[in-house]
N, C-alpha and C. Protein backbone atom coordinates (compact mmCIF):
# COMPACT_ATOMS: atom_id res chain seq x y z
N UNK A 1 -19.94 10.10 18.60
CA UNK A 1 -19.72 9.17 17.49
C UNK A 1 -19.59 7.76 18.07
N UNK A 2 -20.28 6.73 17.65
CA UNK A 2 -20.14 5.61 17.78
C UNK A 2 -19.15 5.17 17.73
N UNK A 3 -18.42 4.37 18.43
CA UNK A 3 -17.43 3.46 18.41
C UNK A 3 -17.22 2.01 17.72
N UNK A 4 -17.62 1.96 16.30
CA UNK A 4 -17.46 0.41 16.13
C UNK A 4 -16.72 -0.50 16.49
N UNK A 5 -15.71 0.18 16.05
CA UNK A 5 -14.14 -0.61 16.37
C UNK A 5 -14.43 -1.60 17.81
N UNK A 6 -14.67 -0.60 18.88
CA UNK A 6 -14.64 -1.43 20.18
C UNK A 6 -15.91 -2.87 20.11
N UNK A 7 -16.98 -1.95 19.34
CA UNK A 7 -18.15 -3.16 19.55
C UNK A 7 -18.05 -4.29 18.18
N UNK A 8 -17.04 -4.19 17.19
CA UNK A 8 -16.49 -5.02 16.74
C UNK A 8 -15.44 -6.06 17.44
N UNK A 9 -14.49 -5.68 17.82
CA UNK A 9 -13.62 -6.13 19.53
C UNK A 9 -14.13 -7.26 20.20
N UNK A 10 -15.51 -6.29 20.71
CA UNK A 10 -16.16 -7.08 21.86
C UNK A 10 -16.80 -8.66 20.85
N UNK A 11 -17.14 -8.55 19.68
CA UNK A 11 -17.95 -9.62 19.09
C UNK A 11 -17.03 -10.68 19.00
N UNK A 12 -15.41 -10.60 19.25
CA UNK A 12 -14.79 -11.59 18.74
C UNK A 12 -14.53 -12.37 19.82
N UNK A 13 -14.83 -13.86 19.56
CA UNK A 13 -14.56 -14.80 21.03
C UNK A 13 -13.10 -15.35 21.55
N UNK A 14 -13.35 -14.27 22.16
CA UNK A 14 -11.49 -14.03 22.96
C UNK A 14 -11.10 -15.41 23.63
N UNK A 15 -12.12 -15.74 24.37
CA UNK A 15 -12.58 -16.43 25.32
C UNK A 15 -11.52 -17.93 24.42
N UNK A 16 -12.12 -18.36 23.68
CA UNK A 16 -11.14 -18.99 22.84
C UNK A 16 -10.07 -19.68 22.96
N UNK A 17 -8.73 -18.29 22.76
CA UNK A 17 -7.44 -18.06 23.07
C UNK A 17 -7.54 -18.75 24.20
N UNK A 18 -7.93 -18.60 25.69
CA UNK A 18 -7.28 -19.26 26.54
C UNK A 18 -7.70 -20.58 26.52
N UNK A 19 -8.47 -21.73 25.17
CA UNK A 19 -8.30 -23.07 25.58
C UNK A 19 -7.32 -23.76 24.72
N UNK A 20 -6.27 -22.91 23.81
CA UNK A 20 -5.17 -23.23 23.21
C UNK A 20 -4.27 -23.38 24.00
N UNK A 21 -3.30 -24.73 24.15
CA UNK A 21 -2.78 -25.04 25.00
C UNK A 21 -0.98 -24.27 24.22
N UNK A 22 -0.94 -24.33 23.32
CA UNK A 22 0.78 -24.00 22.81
C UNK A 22 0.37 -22.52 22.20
N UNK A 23 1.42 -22.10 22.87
CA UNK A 23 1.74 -20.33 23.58
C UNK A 23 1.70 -19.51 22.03
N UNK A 24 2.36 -20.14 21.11
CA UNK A 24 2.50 -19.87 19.99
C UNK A 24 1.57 -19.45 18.90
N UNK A 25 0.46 -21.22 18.85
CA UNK A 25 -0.95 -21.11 18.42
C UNK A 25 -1.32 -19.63 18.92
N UNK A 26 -1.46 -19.56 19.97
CA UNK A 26 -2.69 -18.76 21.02
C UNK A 26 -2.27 -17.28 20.24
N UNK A 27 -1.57 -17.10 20.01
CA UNK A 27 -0.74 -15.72 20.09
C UNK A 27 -0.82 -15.45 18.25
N UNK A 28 -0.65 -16.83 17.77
CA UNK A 28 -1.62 -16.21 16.30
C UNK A 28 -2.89 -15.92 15.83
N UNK A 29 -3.41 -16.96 16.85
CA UNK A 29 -4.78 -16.81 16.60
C UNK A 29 -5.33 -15.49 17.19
N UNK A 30 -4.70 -15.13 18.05
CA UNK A 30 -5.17 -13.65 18.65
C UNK A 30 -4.82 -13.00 17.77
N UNK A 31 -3.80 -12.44 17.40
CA UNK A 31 -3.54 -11.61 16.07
C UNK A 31 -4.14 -11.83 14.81
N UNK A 32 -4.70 -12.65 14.51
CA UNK A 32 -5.44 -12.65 13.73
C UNK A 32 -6.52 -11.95 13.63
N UNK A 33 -7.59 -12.70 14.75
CA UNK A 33 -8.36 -12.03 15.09
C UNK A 33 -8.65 -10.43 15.09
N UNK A 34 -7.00 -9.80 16.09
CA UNK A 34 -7.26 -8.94 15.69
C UNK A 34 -7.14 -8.19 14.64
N UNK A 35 -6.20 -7.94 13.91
CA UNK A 35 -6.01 -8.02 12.64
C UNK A 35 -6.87 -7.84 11.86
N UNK A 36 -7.94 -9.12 12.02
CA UNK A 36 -9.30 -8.67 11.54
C UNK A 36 -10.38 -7.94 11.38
N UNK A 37 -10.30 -7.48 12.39
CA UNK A 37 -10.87 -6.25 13.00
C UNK A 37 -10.25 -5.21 12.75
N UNK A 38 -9.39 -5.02 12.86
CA UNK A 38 -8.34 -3.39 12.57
C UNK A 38 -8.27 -3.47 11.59
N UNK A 39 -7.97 -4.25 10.26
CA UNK A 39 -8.13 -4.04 8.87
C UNK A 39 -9.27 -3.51 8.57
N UNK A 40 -10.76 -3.94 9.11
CA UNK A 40 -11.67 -3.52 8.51
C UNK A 40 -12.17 -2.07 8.67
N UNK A 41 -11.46 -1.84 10.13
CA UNK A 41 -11.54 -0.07 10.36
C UNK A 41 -10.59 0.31 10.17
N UNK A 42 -9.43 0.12 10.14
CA UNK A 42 -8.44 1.30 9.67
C UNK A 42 -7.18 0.11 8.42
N UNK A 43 -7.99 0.00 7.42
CA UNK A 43 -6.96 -1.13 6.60
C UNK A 43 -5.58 -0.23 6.22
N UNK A 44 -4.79 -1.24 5.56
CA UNK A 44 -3.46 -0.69 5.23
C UNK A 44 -3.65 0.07 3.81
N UNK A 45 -2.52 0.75 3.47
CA UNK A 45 -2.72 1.50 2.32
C UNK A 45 -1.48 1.45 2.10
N UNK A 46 -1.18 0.86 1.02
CA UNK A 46 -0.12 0.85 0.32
C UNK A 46 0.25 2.26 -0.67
N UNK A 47 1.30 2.81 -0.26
CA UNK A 47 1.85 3.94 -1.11
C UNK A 47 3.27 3.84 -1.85
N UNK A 48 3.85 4.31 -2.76
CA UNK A 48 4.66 4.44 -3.50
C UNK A 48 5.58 5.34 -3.30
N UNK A 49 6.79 4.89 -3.03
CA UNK A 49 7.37 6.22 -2.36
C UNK A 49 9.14 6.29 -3.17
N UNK A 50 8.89 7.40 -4.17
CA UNK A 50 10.25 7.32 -5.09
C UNK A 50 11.15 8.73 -4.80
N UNK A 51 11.87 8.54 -4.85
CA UNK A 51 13.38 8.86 -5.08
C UNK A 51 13.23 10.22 -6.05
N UNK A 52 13.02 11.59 -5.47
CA UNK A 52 12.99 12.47 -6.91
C UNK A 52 14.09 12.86 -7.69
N UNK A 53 15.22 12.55 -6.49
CA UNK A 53 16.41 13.58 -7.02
C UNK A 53 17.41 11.98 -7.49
N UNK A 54 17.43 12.30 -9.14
CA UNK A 54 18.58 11.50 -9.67
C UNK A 54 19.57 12.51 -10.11
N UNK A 55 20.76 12.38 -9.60
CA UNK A 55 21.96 12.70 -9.73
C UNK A 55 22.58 12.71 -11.02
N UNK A 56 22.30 11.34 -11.64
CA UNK A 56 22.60 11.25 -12.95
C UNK A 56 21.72 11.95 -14.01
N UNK A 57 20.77 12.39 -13.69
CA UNK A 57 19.85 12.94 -14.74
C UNK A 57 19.59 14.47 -14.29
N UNK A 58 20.47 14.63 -15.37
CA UNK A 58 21.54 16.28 -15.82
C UNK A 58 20.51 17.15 -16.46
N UNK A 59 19.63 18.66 -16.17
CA UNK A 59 19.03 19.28 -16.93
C UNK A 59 19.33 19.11 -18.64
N UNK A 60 20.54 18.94 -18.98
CA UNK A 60 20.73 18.91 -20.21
C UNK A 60 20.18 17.11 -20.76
N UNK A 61 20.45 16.19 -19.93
CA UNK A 61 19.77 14.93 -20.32
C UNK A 61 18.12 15.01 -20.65
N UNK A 62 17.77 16.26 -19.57
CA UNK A 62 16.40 16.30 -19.27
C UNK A 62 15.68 16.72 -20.35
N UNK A 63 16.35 17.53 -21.17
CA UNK A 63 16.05 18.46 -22.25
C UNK A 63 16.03 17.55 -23.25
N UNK A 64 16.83 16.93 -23.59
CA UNK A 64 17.33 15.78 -24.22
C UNK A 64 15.62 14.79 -24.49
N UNK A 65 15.47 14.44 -23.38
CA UNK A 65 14.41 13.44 -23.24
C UNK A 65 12.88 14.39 -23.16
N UNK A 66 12.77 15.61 -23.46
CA UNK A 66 11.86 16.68 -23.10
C UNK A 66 11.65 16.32 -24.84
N UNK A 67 13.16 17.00 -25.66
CA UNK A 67 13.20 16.83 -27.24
C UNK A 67 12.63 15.69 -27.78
N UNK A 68 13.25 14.53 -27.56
CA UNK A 68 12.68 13.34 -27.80
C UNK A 68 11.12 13.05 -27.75
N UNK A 69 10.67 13.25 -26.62
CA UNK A 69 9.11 13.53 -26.51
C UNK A 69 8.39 13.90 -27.35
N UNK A 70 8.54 14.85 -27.63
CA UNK A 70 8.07 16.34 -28.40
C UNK A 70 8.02 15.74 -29.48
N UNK A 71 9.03 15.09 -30.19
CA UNK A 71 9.28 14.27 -31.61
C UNK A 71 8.79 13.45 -31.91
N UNK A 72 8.84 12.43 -30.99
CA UNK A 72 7.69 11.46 -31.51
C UNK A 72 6.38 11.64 -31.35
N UNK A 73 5.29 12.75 -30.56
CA UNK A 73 4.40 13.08 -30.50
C UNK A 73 4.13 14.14 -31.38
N UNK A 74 5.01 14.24 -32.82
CA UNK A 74 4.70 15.47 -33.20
C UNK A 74 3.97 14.79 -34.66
N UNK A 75 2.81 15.60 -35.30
CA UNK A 75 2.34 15.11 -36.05
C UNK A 75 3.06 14.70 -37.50
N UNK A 76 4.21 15.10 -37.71
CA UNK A 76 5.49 14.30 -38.63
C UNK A 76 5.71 12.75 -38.50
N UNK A 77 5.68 12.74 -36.75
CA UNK A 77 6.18 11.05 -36.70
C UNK A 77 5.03 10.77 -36.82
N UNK A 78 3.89 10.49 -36.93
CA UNK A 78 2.56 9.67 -37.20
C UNK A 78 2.64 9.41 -38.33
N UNK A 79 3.01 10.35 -39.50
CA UNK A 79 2.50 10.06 -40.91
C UNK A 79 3.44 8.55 -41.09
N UNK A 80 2.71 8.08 -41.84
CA UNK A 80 3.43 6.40 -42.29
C UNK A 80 4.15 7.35 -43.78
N UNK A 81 5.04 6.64 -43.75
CA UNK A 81 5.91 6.55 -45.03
C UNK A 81 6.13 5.95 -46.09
C-alpha cells in the first residue's frame, strides 16, 4: 500500500522553518504545516460522549415520561377541539 502520508510530508518545504529567525514563529509554522497534512489523512472526529446513568431519573419518573409520550402522540391529542 502506498504511503501518501509520507509523500505528502516530503512535498512540504521544511526547508523554510530554518530561515525563521524567532523560535516561536518556527515552531508554529511547523505545526501547521504539519497539521496540514495529518488532518487530511487522518482528520479529527468529533464525538459526543454522554452520561447514561442519571441518578435522578427513577424507573417510575421514566414511566412517567414513557406515559406522557404515548399521550401526546396518541391520535386523541391531534384532534383540534
Amino acid at each position: 500500500m502506498p504511503d501518501y502520508f509520507l509523500d505528502d510530508m516530503a512535498l512540504v518545504p521544511w526547508d523554510m522553518i530554518e530561515l525563521i529567525d524567532n523560535p516561536i514563529r518556527a515552531w508554529e509554522v511547523w505545526k501547521h504545516s504539519f497539521l496540514a497534512v495529518a488532518n487530511l489523512h487522518a482528520p479529527v472526529k468529533k464525538k459526543r460522549v454522554r452520561n447514561s446513568k442519571a441518578p435522578w431519573l427513577t424507573p417510575e419518573i421514566k414511566r412517567l415520561m414513557w406515559e406522557r409520550k404515548e399521550q401526546s402522540e396518541s391520535p386523541q391529542s391531534l384532534m383540534i377541539s
